[in-house]
C-alpha atoms as a PDB file:
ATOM      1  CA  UNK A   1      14.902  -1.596  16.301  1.00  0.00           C
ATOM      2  CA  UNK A   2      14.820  -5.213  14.353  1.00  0.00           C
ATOM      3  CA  UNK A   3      11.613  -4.589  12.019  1.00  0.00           C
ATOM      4  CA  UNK A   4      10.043  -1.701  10.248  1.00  0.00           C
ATOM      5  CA  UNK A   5       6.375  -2.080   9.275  1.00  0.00           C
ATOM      6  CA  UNK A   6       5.290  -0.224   5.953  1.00  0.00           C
ATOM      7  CA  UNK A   7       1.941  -0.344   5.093  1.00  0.00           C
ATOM      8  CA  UNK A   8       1.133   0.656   0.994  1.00  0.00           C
ATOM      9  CA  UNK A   9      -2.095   1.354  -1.582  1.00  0.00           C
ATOM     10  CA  UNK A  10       0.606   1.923  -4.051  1.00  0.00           C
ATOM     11  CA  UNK A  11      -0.442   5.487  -4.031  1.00  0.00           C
ATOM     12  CA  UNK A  12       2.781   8.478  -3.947  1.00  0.00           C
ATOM     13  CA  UNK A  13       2.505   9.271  -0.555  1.00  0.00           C
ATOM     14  CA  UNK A  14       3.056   5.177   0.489  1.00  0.00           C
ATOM     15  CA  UNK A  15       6.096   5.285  -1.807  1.00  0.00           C
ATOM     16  CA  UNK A  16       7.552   8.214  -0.126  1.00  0.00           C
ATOM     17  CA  UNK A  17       6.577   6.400   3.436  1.00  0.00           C
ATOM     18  CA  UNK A  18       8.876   3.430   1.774  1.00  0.00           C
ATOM     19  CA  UNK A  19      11.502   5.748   0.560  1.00  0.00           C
ATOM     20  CA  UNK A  20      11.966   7.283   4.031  1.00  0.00           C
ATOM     21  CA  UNK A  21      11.326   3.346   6.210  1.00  0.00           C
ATOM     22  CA  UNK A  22      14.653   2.744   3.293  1.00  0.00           C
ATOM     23  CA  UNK A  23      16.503   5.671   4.649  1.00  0.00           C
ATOM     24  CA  UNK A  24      15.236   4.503   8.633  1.00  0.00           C
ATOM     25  CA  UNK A  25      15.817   1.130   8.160  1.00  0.00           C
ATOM     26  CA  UNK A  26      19.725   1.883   6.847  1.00  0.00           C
ATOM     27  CA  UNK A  27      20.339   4.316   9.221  1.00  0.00           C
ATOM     28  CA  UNK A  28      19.293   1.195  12.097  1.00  0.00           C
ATOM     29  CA  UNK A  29      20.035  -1.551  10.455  1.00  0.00           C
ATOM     30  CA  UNK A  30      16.547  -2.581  10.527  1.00  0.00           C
ATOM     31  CA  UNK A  31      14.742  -5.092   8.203  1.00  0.00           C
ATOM     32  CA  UNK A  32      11.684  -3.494   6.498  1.00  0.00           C
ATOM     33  CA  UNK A  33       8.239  -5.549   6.018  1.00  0.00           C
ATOM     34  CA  UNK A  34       6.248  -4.045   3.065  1.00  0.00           C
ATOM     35  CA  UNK A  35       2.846  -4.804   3.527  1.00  0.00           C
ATOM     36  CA  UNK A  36      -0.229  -4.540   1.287  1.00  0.00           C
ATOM     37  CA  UNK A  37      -3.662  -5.379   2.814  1.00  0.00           C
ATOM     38  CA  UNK A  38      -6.659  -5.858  -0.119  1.00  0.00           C
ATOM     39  CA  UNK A  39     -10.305  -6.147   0.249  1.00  0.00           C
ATOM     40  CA  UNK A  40     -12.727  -6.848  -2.651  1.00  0.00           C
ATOM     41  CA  UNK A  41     -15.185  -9.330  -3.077  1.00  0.00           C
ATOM     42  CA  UNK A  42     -14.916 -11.945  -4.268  1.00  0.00           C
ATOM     43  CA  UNK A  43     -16.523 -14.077  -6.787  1.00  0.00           C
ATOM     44  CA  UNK A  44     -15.309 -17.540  -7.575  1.00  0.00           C
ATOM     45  CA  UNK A  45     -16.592 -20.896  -8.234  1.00  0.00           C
ATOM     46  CA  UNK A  46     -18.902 -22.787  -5.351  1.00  0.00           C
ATOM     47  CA  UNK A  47     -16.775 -26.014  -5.972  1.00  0.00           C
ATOM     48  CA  UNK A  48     -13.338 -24.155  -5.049  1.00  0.00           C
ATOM     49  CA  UNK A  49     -13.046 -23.251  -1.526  1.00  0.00           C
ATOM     50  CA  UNK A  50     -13.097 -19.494   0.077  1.00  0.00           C
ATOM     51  CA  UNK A  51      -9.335 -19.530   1.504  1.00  0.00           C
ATOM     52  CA  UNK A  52      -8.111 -21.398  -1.962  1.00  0.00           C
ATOM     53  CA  UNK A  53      -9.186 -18.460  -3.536  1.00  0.00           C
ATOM     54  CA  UNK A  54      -7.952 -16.054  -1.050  1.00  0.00           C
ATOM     55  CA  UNK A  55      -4.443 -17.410  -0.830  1.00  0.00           C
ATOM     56  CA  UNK A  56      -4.263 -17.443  -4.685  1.00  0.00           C
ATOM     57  CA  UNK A  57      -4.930 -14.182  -4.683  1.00  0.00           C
ATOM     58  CA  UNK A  58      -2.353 -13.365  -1.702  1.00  0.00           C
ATOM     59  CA  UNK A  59       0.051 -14.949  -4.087  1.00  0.00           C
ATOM     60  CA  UNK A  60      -0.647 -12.848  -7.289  1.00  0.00           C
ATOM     61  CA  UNK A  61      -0.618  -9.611  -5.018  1.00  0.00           C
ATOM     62  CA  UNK A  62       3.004 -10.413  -3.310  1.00  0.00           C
ATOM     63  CA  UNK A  63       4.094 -11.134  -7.094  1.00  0.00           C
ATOM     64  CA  UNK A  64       3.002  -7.651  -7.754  1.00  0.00           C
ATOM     65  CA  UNK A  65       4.643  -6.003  -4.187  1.00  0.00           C
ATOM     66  CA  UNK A  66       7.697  -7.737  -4.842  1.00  0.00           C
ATOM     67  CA  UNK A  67       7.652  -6.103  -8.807  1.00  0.00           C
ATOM     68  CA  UNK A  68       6.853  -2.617  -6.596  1.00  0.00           C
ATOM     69  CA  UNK A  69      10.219  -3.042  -4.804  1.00  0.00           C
ATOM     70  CA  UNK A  70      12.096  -3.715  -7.140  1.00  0.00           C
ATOM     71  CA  UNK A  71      11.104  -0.519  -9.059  1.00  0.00           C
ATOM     72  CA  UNK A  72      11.688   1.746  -5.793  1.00  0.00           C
ATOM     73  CA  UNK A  73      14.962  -0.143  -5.529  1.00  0.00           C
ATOM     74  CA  UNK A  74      16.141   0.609  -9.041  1.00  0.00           C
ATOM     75  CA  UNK A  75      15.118   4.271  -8.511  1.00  0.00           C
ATOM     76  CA  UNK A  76      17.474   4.421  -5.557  1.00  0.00           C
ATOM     77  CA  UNK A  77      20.242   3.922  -8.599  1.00  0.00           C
ATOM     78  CA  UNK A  78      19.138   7.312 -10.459  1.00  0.00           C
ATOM     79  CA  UNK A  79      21.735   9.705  -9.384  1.00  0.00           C
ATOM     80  CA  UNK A  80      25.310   8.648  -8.487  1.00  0.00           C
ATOM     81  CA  UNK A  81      28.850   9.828  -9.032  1.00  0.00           C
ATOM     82  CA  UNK A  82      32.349   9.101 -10.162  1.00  0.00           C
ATOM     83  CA  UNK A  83      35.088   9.431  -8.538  1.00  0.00           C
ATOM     84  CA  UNK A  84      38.516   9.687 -10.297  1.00  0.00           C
ATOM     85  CA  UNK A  85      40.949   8.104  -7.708  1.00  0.00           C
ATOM     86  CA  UNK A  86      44.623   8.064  -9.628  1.00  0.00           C
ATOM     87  CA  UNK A  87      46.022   9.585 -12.724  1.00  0.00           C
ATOM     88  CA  UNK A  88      48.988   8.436 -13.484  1.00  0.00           C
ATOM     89  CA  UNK A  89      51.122   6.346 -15.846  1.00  0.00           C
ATOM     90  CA  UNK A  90      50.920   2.659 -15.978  1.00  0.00           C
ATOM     91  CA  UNK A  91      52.128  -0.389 -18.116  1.00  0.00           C
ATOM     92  CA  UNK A  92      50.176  -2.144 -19.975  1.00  0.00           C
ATOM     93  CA  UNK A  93      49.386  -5.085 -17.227  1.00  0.00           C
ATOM     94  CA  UNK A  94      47.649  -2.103 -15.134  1.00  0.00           C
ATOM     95  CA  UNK A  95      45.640  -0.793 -17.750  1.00  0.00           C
ATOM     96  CA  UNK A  96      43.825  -3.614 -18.045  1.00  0.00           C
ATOM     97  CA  UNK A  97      42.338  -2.537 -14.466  1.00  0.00           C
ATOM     98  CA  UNK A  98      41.772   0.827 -15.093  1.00  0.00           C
ATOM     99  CA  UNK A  99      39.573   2.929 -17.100  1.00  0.00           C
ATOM    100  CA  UNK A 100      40.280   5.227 -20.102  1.00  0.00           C
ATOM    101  CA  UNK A 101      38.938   8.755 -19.876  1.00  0.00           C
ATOM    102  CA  UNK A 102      40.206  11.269 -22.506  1.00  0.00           C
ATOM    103  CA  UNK A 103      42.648  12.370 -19.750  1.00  0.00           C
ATOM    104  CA  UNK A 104      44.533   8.850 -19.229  1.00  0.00           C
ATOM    105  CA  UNK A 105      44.118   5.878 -17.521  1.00  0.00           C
ATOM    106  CA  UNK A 106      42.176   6.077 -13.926  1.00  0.00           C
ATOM    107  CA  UNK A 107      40.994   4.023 -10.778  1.00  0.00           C
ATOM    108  CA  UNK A 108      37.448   4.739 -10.962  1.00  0.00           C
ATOM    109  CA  UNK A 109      34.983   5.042  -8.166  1.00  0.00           C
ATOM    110  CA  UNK A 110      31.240   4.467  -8.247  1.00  0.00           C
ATOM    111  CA  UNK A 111      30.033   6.475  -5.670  1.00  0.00           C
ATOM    112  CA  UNK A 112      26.358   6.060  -5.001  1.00  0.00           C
ATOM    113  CA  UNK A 113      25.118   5.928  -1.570  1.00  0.00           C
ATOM    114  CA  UNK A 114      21.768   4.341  -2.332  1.00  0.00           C
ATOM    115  CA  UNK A 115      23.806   1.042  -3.400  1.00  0.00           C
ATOM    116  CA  UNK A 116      23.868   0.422   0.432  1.00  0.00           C
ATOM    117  CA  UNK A 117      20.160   1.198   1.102  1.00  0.00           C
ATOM    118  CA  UNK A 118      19.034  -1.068  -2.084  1.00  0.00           C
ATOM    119  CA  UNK A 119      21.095  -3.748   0.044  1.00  0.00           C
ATOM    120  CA  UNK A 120      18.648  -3.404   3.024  1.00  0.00           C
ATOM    121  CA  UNK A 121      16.360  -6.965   3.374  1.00  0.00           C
ATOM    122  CA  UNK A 122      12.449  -6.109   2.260  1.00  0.00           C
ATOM    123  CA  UNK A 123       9.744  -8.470   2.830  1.00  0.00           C
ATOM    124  CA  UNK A 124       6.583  -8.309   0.999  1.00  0.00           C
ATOM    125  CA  UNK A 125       3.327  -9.395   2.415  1.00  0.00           C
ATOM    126  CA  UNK A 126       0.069  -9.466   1.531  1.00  0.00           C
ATOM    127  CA  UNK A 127      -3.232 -10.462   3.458  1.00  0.00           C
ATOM    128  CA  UNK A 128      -6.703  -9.993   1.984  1.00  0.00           C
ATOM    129  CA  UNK A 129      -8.856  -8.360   4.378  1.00  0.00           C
ATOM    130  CA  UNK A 130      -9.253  -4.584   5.775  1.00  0.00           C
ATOM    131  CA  UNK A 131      -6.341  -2.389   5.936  1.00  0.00           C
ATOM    132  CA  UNK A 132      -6.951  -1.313   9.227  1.00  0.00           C
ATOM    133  CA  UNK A 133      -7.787  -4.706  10.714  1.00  0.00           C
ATOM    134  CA  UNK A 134      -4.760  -6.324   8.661  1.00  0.00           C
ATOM    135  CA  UNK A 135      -2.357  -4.027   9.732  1.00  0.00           C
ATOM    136  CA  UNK A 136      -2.692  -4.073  12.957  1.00  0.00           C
ATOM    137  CA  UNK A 137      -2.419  -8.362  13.064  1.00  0.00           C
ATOM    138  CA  UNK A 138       1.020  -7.336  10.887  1.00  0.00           C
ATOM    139  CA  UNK A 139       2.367  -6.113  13.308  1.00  0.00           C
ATOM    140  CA  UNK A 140       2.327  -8.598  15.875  1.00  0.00           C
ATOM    141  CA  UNK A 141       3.012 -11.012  13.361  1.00  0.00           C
ATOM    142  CA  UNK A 142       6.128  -9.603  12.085  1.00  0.00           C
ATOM    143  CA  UNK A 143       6.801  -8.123  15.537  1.00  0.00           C
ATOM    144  CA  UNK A 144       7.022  -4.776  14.365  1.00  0.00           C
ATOM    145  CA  UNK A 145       9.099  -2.114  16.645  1.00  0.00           C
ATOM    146  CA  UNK A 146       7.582   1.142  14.593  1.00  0.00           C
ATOM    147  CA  UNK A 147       5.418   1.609  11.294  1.00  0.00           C
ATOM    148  CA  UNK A 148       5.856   4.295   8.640  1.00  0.00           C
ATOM    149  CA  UNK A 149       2.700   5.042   6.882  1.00  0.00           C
ATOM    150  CA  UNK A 150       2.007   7.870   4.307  1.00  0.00           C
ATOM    151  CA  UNK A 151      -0.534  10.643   4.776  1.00  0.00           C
ATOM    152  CA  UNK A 152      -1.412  13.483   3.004  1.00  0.00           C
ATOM    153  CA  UNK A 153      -1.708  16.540   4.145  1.00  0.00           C
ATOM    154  CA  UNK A 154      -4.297  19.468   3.711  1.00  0.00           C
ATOM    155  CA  UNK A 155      -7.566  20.599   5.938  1.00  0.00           C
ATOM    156  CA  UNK A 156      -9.719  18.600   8.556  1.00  0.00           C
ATOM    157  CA  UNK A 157     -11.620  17.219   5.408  1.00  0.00           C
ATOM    158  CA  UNK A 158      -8.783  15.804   3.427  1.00  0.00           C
ATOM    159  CA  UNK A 159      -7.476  14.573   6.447  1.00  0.00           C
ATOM    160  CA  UNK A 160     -10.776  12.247   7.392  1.00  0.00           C
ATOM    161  CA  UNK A 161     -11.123  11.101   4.077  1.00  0.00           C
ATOM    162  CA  UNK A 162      -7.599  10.094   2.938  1.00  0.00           C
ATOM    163  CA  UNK A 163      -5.981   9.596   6.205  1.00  0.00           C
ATOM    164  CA  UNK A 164      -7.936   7.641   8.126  1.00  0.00           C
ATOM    165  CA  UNK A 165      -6.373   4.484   8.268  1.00  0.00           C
ATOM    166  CA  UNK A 166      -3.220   6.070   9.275  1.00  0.00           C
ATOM    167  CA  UNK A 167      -5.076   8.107  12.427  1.00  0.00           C
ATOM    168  CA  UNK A 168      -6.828   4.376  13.310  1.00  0.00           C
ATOM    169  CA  UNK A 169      -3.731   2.478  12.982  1.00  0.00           C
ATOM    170  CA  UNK A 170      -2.134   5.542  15.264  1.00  0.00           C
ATOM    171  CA  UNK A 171      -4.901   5.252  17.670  1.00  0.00           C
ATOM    172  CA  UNK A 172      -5.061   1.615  18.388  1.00  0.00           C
ATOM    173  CA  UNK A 173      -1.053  -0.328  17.685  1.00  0.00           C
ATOM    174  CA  UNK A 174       0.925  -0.741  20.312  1.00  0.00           C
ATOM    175  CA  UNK A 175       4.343   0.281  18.471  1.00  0.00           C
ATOM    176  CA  UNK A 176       5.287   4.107  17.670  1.00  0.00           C
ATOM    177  CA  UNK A 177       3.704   4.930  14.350  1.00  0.00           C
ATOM    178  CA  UNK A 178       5.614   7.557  11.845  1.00  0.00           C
ATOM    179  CA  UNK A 179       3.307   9.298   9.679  1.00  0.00           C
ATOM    180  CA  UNK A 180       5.487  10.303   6.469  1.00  0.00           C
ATOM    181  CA  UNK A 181       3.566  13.398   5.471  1.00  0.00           C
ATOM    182  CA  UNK A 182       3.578  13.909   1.396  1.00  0.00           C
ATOM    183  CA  UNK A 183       5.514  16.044   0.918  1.00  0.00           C
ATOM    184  CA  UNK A 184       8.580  14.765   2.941  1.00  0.00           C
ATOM    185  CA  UNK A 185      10.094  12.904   0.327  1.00  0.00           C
ATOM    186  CA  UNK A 186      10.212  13.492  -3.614  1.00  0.00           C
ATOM    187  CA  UNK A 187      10.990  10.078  -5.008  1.00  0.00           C
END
């Protein structure tokens, strides 16, 4: 697996479809492709043309995805550990490497897994047009090899309403689809 396709509305249960594509994409050495599809319409002046306006706003939205990453990156720093590696005696040449605890001088260790996963390579892209519709060119664009979506969970009616684009997108892309349910994740 090369490419990891995660579709977002910025909404909790995308971020936790992020969070675990981060964990995925480590565990494979994957790349991941965050992708944000937008539809509104537009108003703009008659002597500007349509796809001016629609790359401009392409632009603004990546500026905004890229501002989204970062944040889930720097939450990936939260919780981390030290590690005291040596304790003993040095001259004054050595303590200028080491650290001073209350204890002595020590070789201190930083130990925070999510340093590796905040290493991973994330691409943001954004295309104005349906989600459904948009995601599914994504893929084949970015040649995809699996998406991770977020869906909530809850009864048939929940499920039509607010999962939708993840059953479509299931139904009709040609690459295996994991459907991060809400509640897999706390980020």
């Amino acid at each position: 697996m090369r490419t990891i396709l995660v579709p977002t509305d910025y909404s909790q249960n995308a971020h936790n479809a992020l969070l675990y594509a981060i964990e995925l994409a480590k565990a494979t050495e994957s790349d991941i492709v965050l992708f944000h599809a937008f539809y509104k319409p537009l108003s703009y002046p008659y002597h500007i043309d349509f796809s001016t306006v629609v790359h401009e706003q392409e632009r603004e939205k990546v500026k905004k995805l890229e501002t989204y990453v970062h944040e889930a990156r720097e939450s990936l720093f939260k919780d981390f550990s030290l590690r005291f590696l040596t304790t003993v005696p040095t001259g004054v040449e050595e303590r200028n490497k080491l650290q001073r605890t209350k204890s002595g001088y020590h070789a201190v260790d930083i130990h925070n897994p999510a340093a590796e996963k905040a290493k991973l390579k994330i691409k943001c892209v954004c295309k104005y047009g349906f989600a459904f519709d948009e995601i599914l060119k994504a893929v084949n664009v970015h040649q995809a090899d699996l998406v991770v979506m977020g869906t909530r969970g809850g009864g048939a009616i929940q499920r039509a309403l607010l999962g939708r684009t993840t059953i479509a997108v299931m139904r009709d892309v040609h690459v295996p689809v994991l459907a991060v349910p809400q509640n897999a994740i706390k980020g």
